[in-house]
Protein backbone atom coordinates (compact mmCIF):
# COMPACT_ATOMS: atom_id res chain seq x y z
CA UNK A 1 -88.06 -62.90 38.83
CA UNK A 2 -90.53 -63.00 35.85
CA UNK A 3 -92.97 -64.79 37.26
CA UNK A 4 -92.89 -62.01 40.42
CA UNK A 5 -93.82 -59.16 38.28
CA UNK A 6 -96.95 -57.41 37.91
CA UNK A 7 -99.01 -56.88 34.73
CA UNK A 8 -96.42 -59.11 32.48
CA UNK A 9 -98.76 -58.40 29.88
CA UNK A 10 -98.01 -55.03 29.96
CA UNK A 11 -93.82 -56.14 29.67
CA UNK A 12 -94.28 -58.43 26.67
CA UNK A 13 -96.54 -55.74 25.14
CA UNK A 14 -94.39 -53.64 25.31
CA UNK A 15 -91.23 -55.56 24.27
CA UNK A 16 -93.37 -56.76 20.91
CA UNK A 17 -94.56 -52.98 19.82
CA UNK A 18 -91.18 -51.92 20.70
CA UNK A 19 -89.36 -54.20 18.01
CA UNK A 20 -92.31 -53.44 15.44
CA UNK A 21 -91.63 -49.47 15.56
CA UNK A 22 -87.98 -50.05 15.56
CA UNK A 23 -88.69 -52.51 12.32
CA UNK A 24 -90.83 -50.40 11.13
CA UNK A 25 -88.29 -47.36 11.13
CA UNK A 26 -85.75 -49.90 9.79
CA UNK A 27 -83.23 -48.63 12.50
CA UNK A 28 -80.28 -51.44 12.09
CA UNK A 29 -80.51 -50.84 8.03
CA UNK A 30 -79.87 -47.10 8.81
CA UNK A 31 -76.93 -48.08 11.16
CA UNK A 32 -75.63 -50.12 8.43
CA UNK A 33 -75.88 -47.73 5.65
CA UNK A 34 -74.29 -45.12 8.20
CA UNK A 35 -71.30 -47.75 8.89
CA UNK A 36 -71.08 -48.03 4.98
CA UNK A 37 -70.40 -44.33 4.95
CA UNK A 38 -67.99 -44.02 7.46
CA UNK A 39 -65.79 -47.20 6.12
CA UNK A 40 -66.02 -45.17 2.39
CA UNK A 41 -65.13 -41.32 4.09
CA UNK A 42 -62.21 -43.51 5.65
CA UNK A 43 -61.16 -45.16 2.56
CA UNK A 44 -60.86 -48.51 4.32
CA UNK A 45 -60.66 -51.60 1.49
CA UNK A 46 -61.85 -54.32 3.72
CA UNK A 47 -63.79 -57.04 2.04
CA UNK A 48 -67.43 -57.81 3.16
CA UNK A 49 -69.85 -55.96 5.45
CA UNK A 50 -67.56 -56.82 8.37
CA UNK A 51 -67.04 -52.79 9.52
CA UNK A 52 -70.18 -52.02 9.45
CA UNK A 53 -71.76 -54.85 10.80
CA UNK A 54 -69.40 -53.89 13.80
CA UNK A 55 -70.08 -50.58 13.82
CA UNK A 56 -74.23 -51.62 14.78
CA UNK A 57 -72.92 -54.42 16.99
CA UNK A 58 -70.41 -52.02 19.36
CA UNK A 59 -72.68 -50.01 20.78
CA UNK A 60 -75.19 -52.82 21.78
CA UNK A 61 -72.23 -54.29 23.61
CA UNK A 62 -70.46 -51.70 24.96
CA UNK A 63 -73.42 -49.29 25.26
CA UNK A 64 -76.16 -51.32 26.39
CA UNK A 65 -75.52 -52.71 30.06
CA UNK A 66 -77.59 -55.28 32.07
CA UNK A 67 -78.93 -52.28 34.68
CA UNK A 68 -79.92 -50.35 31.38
CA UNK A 69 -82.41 -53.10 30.02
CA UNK A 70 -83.71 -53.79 33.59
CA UNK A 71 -83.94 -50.19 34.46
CA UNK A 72 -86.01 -49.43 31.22
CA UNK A 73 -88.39 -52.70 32.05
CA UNK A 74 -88.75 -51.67 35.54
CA UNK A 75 -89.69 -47.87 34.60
CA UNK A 76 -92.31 -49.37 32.54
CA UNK A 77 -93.38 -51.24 35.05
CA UNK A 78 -93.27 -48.01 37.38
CA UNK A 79 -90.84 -49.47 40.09
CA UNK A 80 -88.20 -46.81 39.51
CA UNK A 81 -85.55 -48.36 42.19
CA UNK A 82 -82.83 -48.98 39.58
CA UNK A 83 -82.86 -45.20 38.59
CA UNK A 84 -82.72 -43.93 41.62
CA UNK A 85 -79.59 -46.02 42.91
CA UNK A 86 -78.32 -44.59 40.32
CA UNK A 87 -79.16 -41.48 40.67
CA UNK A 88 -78.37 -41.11 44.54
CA UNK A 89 -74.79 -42.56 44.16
CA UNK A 90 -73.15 -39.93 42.56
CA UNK A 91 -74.24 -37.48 45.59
C-alpha cells in the first residue's frame, strides 16, 4: 500500500516534523511528570517508574486504534474515505 500512495514525500515529511514538535514540546516527559503526580495524590508506594510509565503507555494502546493512524495519514494525504465511513455509519 506504500508504494501506491501519492506524494510519499509529503507522508514521511510529515511523520519526521511531527515527532520533532512533539520532542520539541517534550510531550511523553510531561505525561510522565503528570503520572508522577497522580501516583503521589493517590499515595500509592510502588517502587520504580512502573505507574507512570503505564499511565503514558494506556492511552497509546487503548486510545490509539489502527483506523485512527490511517485516517490521520490519509487526511494528510487528502483521501478522506476513512472519515467518512465513519462518519456515515452512525446515521
Amino acid at each position: 500500500m506504500a508504494l501506491n500512495i501519492p506524494n510519499i514525500q509529503i507522508l514521511i515529511f510529515s511523520l519526521i516534523l511531527g515527532g520533532l514538535i512533539g520532542n520539541l514540546l517534550e510531550i511523553e516527559e510531561k505525561i510522565l511528570k503528570f503520572g508522577e503526580y497522580l501516583k503521589r495524590i493517590m499515595h500509592l508506594n510502588e517502587k520504580g517508574a512502573t505507574f507512570a510509565k503505564g499511565f503514558l503507555d494506556a492511552p497509546v494502546l487503548f486510545c490509539i486504534g489502527p483506523m485512527t493512524v490511517v485516517g490521520s495519514l490519509e487526511a494528510g494525504l487528502c483521501l478522506f474515505n476513512i472519515y467518512l465511513q465513519k462518519h456515515f455509519r452512525w446515521f
